[in-house]
Protein backbone atom coordinates (compact mmCIF):
# COMPACT_ATOMS: atom_id res chain seq x y z
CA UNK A 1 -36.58 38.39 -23.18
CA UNK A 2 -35.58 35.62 -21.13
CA UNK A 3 -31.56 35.46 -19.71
CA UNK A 4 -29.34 32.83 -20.86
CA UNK A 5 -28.37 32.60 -17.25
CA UNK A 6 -31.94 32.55 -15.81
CA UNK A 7 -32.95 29.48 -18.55
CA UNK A 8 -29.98 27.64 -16.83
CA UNK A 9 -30.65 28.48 -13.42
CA UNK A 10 -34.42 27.22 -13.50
CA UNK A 11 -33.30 24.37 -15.51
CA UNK A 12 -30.71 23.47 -12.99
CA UNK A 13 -33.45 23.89 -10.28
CA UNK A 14 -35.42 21.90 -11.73
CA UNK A 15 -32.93 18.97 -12.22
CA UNK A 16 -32.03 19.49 -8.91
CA UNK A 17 -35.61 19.03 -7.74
CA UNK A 18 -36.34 15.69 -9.69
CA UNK A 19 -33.32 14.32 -9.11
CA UNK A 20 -33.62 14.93 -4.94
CA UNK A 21 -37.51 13.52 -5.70
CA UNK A 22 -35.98 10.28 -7.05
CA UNK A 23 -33.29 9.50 -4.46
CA UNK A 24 -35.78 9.99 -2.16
CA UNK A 25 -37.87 7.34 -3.62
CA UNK A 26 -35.86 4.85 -4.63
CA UNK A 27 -33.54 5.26 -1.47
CA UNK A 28 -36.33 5.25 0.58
CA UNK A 29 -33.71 2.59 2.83
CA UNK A 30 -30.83 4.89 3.21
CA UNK A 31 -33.14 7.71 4.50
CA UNK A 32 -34.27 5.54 7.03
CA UNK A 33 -30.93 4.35 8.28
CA UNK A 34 -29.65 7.97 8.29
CA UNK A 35 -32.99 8.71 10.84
CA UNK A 36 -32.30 5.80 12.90
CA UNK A 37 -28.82 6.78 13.98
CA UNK A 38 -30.12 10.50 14.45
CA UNK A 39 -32.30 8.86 16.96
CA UNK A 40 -29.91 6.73 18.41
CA UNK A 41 -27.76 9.17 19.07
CA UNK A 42 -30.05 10.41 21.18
CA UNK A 43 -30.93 7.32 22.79
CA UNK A 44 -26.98 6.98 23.52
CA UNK A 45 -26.45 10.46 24.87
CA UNK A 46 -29.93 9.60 27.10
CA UNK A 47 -28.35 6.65 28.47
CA UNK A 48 -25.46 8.58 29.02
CA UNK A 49 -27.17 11.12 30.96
CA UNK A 50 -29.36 8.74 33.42
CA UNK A 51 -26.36 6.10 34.00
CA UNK A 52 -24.71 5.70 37.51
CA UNK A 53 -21.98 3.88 35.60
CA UNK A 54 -18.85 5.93 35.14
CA UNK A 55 -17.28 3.61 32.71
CA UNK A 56 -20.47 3.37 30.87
CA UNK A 57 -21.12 6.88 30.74
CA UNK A 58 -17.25 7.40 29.52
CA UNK A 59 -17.92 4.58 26.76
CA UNK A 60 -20.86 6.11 25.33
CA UNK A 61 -19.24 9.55 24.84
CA UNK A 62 -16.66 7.63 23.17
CA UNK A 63 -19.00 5.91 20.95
CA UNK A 64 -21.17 9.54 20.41
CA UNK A 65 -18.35 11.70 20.14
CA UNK A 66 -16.94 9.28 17.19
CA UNK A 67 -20.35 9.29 15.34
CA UNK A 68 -20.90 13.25 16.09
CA UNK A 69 -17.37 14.30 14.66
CA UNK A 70 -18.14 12.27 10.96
CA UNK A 71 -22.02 14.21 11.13
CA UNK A 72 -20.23 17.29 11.68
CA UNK A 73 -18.36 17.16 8.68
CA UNK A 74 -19.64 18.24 5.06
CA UNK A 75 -17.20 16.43 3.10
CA UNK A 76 -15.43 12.97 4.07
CA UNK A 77 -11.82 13.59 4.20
CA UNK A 78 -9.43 10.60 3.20
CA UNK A 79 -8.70 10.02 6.73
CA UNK A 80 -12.28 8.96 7.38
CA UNK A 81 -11.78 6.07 4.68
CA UNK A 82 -9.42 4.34 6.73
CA UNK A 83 -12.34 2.74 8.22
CA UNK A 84 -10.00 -0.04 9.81
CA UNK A 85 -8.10 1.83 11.53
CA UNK A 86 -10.63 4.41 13.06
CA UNK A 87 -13.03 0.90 13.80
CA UNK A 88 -10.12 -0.08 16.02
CA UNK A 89 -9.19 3.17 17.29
CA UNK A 90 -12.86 3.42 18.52
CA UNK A 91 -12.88 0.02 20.13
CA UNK A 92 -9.67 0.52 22.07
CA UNK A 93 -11.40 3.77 23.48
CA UNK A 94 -14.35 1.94 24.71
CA UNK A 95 -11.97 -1.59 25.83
CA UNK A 96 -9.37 0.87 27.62
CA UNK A 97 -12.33 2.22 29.82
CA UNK A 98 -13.27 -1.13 31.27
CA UNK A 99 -9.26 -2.49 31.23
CA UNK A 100 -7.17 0.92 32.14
CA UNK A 101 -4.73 -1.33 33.81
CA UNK A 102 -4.28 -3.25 30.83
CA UNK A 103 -1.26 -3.04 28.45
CA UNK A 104 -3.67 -4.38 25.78
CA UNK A 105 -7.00 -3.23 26.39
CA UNK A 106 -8.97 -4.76 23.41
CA UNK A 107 -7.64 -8.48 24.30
CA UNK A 108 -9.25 -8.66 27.45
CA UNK A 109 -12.74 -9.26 25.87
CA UNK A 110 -13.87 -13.55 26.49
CA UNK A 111 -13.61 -15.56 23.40
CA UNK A 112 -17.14 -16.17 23.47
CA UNK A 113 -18.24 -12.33 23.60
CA UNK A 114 -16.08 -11.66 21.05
CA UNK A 115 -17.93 -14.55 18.69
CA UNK A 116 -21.73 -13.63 19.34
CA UNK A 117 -20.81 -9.95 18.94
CA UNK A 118 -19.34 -10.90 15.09
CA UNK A 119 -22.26 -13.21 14.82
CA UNK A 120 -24.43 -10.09 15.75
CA UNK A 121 -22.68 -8.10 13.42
CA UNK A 122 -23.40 -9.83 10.73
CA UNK A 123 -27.32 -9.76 11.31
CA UNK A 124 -27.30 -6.51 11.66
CA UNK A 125 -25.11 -5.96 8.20
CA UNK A 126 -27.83 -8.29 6.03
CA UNK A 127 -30.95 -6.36 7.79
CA UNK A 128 -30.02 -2.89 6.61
CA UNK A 129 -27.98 -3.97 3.10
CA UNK A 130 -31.80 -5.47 2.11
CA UNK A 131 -34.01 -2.15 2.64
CA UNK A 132 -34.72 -0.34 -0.34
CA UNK A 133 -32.35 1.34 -1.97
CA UNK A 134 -28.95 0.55 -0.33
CA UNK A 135 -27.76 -2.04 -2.83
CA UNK A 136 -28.79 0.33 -5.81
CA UNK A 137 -26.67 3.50 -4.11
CA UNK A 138 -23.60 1.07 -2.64
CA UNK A 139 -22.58 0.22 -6.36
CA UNK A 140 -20.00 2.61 -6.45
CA UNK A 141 -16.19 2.58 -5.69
CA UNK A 142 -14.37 3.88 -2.45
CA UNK A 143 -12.03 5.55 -4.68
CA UNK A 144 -15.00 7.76 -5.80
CA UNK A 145 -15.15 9.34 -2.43
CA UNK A 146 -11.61 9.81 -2.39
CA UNK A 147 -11.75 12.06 -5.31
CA UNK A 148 -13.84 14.57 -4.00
CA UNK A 149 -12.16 14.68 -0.33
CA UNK A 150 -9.56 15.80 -2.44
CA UNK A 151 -11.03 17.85 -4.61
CA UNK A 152 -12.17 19.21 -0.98
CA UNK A 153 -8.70 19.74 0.30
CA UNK A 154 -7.51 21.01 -2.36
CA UNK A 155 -10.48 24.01 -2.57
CA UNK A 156 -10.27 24.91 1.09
CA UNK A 157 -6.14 24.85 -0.06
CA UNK A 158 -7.31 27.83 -2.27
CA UNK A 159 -9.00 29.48 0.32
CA UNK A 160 -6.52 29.58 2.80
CA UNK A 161 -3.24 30.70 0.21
CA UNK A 162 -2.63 34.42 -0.18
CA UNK A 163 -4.28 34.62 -3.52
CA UNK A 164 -7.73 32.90 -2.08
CA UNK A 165 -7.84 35.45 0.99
CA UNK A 166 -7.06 38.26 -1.43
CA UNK A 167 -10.45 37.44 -3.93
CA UNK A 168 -12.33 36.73 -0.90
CA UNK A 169 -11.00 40.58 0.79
CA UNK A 170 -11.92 42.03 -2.37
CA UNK A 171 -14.93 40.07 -2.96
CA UNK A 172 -13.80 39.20 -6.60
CA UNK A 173 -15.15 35.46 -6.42
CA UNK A 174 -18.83 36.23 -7.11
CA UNK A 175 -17.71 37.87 -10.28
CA UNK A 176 -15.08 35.14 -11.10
CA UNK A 177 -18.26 33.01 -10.67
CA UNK A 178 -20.75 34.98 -13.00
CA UNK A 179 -17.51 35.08 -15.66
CA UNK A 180 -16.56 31.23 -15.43
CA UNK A 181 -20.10 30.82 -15.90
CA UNK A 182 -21.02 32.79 -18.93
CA UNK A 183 -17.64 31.46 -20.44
CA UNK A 184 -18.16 27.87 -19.42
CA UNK A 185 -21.94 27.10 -19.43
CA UNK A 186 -21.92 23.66 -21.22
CA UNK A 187 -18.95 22.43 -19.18
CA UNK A 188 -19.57 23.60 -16.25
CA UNK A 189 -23.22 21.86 -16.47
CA UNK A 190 -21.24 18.55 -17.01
CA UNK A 191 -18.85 19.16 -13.89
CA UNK A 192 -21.49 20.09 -11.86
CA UNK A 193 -23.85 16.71 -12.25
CA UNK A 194 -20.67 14.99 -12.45
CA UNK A 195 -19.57 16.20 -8.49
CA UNK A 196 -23.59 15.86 -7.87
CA UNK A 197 -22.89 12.09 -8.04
CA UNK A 198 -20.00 11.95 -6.14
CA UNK A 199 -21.30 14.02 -3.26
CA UNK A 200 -24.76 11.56 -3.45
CA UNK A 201 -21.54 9.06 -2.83
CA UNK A 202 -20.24 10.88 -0.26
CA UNK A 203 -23.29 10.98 1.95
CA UNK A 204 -24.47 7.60 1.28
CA UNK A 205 -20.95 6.33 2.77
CA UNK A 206 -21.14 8.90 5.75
CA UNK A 207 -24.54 7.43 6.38
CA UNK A 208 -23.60 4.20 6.54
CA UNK A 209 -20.27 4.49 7.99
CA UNK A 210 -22.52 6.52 11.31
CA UNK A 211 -24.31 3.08 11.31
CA UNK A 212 -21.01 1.07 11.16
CA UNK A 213 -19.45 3.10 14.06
CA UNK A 214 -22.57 2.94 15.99
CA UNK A 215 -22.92 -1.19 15.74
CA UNK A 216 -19.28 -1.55 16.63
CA UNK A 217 -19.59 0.76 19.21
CA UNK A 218 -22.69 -0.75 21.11
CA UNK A 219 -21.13 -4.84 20.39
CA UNK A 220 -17.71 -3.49 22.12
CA UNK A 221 -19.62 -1.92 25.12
CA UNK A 222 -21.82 -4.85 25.84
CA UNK A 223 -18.41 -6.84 25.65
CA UNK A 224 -16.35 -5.18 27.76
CA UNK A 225 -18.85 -4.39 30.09
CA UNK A 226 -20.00 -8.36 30.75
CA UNK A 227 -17.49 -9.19 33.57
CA UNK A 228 -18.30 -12.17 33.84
CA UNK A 229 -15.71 -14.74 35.40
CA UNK A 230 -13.56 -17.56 33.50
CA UNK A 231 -14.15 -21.07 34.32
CA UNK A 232 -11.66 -23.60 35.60
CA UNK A 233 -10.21 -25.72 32.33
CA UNK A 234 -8.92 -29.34 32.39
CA UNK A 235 -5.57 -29.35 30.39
CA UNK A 236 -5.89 -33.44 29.49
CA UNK A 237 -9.14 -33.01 28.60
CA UNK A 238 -8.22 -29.74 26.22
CA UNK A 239 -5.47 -31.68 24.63
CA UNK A 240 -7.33 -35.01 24.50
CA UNK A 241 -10.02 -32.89 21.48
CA UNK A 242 -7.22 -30.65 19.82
CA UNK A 243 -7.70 -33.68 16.92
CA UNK A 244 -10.44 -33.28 16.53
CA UNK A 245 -10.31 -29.87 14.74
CA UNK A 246 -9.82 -30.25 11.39
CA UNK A 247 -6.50 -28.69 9.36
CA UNK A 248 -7.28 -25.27 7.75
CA UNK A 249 -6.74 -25.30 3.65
CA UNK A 250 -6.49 -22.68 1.42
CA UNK A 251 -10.34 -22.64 -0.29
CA UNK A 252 -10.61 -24.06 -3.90
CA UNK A 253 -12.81 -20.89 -4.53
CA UNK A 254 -9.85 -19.11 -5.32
CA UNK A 255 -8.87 -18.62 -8.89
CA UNK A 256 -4.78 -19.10 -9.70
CA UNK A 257 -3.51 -16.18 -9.19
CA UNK A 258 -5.26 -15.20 -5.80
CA UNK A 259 -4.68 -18.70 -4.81
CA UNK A 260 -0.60 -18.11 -5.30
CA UNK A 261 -0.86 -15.09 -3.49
CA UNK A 262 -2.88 -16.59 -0.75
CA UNK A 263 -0.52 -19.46 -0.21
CA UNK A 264 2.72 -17.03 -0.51
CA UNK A 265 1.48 -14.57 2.08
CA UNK A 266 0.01 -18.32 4.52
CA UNK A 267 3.47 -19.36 4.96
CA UNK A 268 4.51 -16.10 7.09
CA UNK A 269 2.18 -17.62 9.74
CA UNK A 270 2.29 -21.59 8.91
CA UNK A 271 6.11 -21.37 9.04
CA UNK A 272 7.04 -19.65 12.05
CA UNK A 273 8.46 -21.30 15.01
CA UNK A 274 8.30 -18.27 17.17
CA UNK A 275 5.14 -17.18 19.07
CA UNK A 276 2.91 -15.12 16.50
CA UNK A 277 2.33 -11.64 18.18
CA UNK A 278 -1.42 -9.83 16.56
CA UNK A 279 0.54 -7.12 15.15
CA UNK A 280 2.46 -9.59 12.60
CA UNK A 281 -1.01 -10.99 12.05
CA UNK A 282 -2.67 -7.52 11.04
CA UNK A 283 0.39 -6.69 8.27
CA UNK A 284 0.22 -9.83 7.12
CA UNK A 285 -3.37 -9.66 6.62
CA UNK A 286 -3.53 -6.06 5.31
CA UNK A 287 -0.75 -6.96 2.88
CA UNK A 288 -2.80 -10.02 1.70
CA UNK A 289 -5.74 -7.72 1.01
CA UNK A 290 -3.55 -5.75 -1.17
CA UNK A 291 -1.77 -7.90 -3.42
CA UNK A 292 -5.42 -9.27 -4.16
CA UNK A 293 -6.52 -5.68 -5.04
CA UNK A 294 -3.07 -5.37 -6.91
CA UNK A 295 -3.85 -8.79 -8.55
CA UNK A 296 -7.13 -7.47 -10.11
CA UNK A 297 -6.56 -3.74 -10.36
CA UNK A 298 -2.75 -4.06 -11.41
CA UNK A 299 -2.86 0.14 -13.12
CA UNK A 300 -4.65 1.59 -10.55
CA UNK A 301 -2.81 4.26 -8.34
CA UNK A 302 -4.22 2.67 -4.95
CA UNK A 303 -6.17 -0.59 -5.71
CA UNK A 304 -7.37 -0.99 -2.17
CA UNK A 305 -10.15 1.71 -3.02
CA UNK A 306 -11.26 0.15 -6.41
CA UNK A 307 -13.27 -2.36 -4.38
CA UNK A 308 -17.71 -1.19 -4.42
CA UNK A 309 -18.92 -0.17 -1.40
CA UNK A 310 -22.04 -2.87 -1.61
CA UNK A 311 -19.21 -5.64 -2.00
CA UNK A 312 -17.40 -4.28 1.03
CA UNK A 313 -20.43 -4.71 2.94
CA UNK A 314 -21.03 -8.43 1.98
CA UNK A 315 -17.72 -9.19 2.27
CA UNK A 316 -17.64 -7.71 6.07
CA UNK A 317 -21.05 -9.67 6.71
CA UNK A 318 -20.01 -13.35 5.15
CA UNK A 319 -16.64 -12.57 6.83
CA UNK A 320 -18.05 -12.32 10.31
CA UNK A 321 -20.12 -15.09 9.85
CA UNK A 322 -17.34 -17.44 9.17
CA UNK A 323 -16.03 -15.75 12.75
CA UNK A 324 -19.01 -16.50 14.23
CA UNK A 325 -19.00 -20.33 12.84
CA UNK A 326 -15.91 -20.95 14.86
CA UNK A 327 -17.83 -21.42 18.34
CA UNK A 328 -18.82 -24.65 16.93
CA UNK A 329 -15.67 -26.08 17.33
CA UNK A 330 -15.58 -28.37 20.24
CA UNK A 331 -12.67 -28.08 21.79
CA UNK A 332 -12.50 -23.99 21.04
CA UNK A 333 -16.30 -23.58 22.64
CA UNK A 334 -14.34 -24.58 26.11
CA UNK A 335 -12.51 -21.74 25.52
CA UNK A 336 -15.23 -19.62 24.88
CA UNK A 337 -15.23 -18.10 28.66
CA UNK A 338 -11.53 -17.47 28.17
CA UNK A 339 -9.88 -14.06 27.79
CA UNK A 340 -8.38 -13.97 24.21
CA UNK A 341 -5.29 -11.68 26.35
CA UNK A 342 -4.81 -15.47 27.68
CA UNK A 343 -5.07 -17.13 24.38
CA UNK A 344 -2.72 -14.52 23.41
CA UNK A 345 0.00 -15.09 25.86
CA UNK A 346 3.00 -16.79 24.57
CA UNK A 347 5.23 -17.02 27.86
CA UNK A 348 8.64 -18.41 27.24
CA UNK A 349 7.13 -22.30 26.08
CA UNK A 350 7.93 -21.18 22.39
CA UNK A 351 11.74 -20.38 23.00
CA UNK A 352 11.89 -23.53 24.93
CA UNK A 353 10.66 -25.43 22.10
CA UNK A 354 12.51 -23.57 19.84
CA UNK A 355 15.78 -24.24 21.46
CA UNK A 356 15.86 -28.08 22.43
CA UNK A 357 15.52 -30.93 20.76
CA UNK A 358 11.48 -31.11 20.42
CA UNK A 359 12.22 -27.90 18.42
CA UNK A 360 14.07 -30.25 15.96
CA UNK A 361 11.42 -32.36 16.05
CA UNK A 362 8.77 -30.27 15.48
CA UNK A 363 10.13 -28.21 12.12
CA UNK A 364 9.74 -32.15 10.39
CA UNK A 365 5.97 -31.05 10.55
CA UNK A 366 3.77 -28.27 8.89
CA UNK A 367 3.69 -25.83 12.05
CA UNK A 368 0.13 -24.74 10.84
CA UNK A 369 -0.75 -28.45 12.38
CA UNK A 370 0.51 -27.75 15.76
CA UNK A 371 -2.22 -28.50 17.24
CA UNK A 372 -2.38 -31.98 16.17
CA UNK A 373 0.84 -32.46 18.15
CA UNK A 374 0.49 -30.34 21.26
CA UNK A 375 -0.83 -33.59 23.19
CA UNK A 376 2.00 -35.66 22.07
CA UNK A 377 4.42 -33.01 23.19
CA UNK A 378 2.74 -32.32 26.17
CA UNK A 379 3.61 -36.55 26.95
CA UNK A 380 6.97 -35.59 25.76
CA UNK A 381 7.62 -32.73 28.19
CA UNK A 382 5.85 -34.47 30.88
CA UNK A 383 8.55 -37.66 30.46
CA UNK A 384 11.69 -35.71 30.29
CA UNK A 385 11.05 -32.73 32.31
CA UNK A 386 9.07 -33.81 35.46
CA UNK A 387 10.10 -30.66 37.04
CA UNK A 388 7.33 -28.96 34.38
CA UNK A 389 4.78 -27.31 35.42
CA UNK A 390 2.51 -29.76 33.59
CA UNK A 391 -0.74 -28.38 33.83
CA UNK A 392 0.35 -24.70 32.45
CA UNK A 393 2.71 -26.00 29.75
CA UNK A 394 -0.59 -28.02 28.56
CA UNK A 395 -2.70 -24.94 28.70
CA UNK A 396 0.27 -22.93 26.94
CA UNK A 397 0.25 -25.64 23.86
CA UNK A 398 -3.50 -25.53 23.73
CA UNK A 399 -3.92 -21.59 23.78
CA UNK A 400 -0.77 -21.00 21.03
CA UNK A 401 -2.35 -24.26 18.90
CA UNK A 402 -5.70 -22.50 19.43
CA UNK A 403 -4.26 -18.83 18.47
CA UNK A 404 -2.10 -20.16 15.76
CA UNK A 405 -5.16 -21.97 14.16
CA UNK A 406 -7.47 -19.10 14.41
CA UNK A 407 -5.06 -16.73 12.30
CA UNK A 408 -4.43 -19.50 9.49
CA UNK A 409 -8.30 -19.40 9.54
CA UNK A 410 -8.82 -15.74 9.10
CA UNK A 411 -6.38 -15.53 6.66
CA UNK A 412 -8.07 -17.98 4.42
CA UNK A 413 -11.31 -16.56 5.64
CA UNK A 414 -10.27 -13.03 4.64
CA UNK A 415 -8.58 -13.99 1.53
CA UNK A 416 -11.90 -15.73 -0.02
CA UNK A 417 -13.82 -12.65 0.68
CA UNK A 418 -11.02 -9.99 -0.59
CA UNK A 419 -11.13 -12.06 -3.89
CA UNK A 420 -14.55 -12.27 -3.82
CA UNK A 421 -15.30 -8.41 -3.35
CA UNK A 422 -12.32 -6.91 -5.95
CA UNK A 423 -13.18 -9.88 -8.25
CA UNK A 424 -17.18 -8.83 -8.25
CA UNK A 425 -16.04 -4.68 -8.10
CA UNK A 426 -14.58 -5.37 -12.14
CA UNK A 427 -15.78 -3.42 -14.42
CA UNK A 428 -18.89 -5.67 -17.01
CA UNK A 429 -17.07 -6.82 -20.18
């Protein structure tokens, strides 16, 4: 006579079996991304091997070492979701390299670099979300992952408190195993397909997030490592097509009550009479993100990780397209051989502004069209102050007109594509 336990066992193999037969099938895609960045990290630690390059050779540890440390692991820990953060922590490895001398390494890439390599990314985000199979096993939420990193912690938690090391010295857990199971064998069948989907999650997202790393990684590389000069730039001429750029609006995509929250969080940078420094920018921008999550997720415990993975992805991908777009910009492609550490610099033109009378001036006027007036107050400067150093006060109002511009565009930018993905993440009516 046949076992209970041995029925379940073959029946569980054989579930097992077909299931591993159709996600083989039908994501044919993943598979295939998962073997090309097995083989490119081989290519990389070739390349690493034969260069003559030190900073090269450093770089592509950086960029292998990353990829190597999220392969090594069997379950993504919550850490490894904060994909932002660990994107920029790997780019400042690789920028810091090429600019050790630099108190901001990852600004000292040329606009123009910086644009083909978003452009790039974008390409390279539509080629491998259309093979077979990714968009049918991205439709899940990040929050899904998070569950079972935690379920995770919380078993090797067990494992490492007095009462875990005491079943494993006495080897009691096989038996608590065999028990639970006899006890349990209807529920435990649930729970187990249940995590079975989760973990199909969790390596679907460590695949792609080994692609992710690698892209970024290569694109900053081939940045840094062009060293190419900057050309010379004629202020007058600068100032002469700052018109011409047109003034950034909040997009009528948005429905009312991302559209409030857009325009709320767009007056921290339209409104600011001081120089905006990047890491204003990135809270602003973060915080933006998640009062749109908020918005559309309001009982959620952390709303950030309701949004799908697929959306993520085509939100990234229309996102740095939109980057990319900027090049065509006239007066911003003369920039493009500039370092964005330059476009960056504030020097003390803001206080001076801030301070005298043009200052006065200038708060009649939406700051977020400052560069509609950075000619006329270059002629201003120029008349009252002849002692000026004309031609870098000019460059100055063109590179903070330029900077401020780019970060009311982002935030737009970013704020169409955070409604776009939370909006499309809701659950079907």
């Amino acid at each position: 006579m046949t076992h209970p336990v041995e029925i379940f066992l073959l029946a569980l193999a054989f579930g097992l079996t077909l299931g591993i037969a159709i996600v083989t099938v039908k994501g044919f895609g993943l598979i295939k991304i998962g073997w090309l960045n097995f083989a490119r990290l081989k290519e990389l630690e070739k390349q690493k091997r034969d260069s003559k390059d030190p900073a090269k050779q450093e770089a592509l540890q950086a960029v292998v070492q990353h990829c190597q440390q999220l392969r090594a692991q069997w379950i993504l820990q919550e850490p490894d979701l904060r994909i932002v953060e660990r994107t920029q922590h790997l780019a400042e490895e690789i920028a810091s390299v090429y600019h050790p001398q630099s108190s901001n390494p990852l600004a000292e890439v040329r606009l123009g670099a910086l644009l083909e390599a978003f452009l790039e990314l974008k390409n390279r985000i539509v080629a491998f979300s259309e093979l077979k199979g990714v968009r049918t096993f991205t439709q899940f939420r990040l929050r899904h992952v998070r569950y079972l990193s935690r379920a995770w912690q919380k078993k090797e938690q067990w494992q490492q408190s007095r009462m875990g090391q005491a079943v494993a010295r006495h080897k009691l857990a096989a038996l608590f195993q065999w028990v639970y199971l006899l006890i349990r064998f209807l529920d435990l069948t649930f729970w187990m397909f249940k995590m079975l989907g989760y973990i199909v999650h969790d390596v679907v997202l460590k695949i792609l997030l080994i692609r992710w790393y690698l892209t970024v990684g290569e694109l900053t590389l081939r940045m840094y490592a062009d060293r190419a000069g900057e050309s010379d730039l004629d202020a007058d001429e600068l100032l002469s097509e700052l018109g011409a750029i047109p003034d950034a609006e909040i997009s009528s995509e948005l429905p009312t009550g991302a559209r409030e929250i857009a325009d709320a969080s767009r007056k921290a940078l339209l409104f600011n009479m001081s120089s905006v420094q990047w890491n204003q920018v990135k809270e602003i921008y973060f915080d933006l993100v998640m009062d749109i999550a908020g918005h559309y997720y309001p009982s959620a415990e952390e709303p950030l990780y309701e949004v799908k993975l697929y959306h993520l992805m085509m939100g990234i991908s229309r996102l740095s397209d939109q980057v990319a777009s900027i090049r065509h910009q006239p007066v911003l492609n003369k920039l493009l051989k500039i370092r964005v550490s330059h476009i960056l610099l504030a020097k003390d033109a803001m206080d001076f502004l801030r301070e005298s009378e043009l200052g006065v001036w200038l708060k009649k006027y939406p700051v977020g069209r400052f560069m509609k007036y950075s000619r006329l107050l270059y002629q201003t400067v120029q008349k009252k102050h002849p002692g000026v150093l004309f031609k870098d006060f000019a460059l100055f109002a063109v590179k903070e007109a330029a900077k401020r511009w780019l970060y009311i565009y982002l935030h737009d930018k970013i704020a169409v594509e955070a409604n776009h993905a939370y909006k499309a993440s809701l659950p079907a009516p």
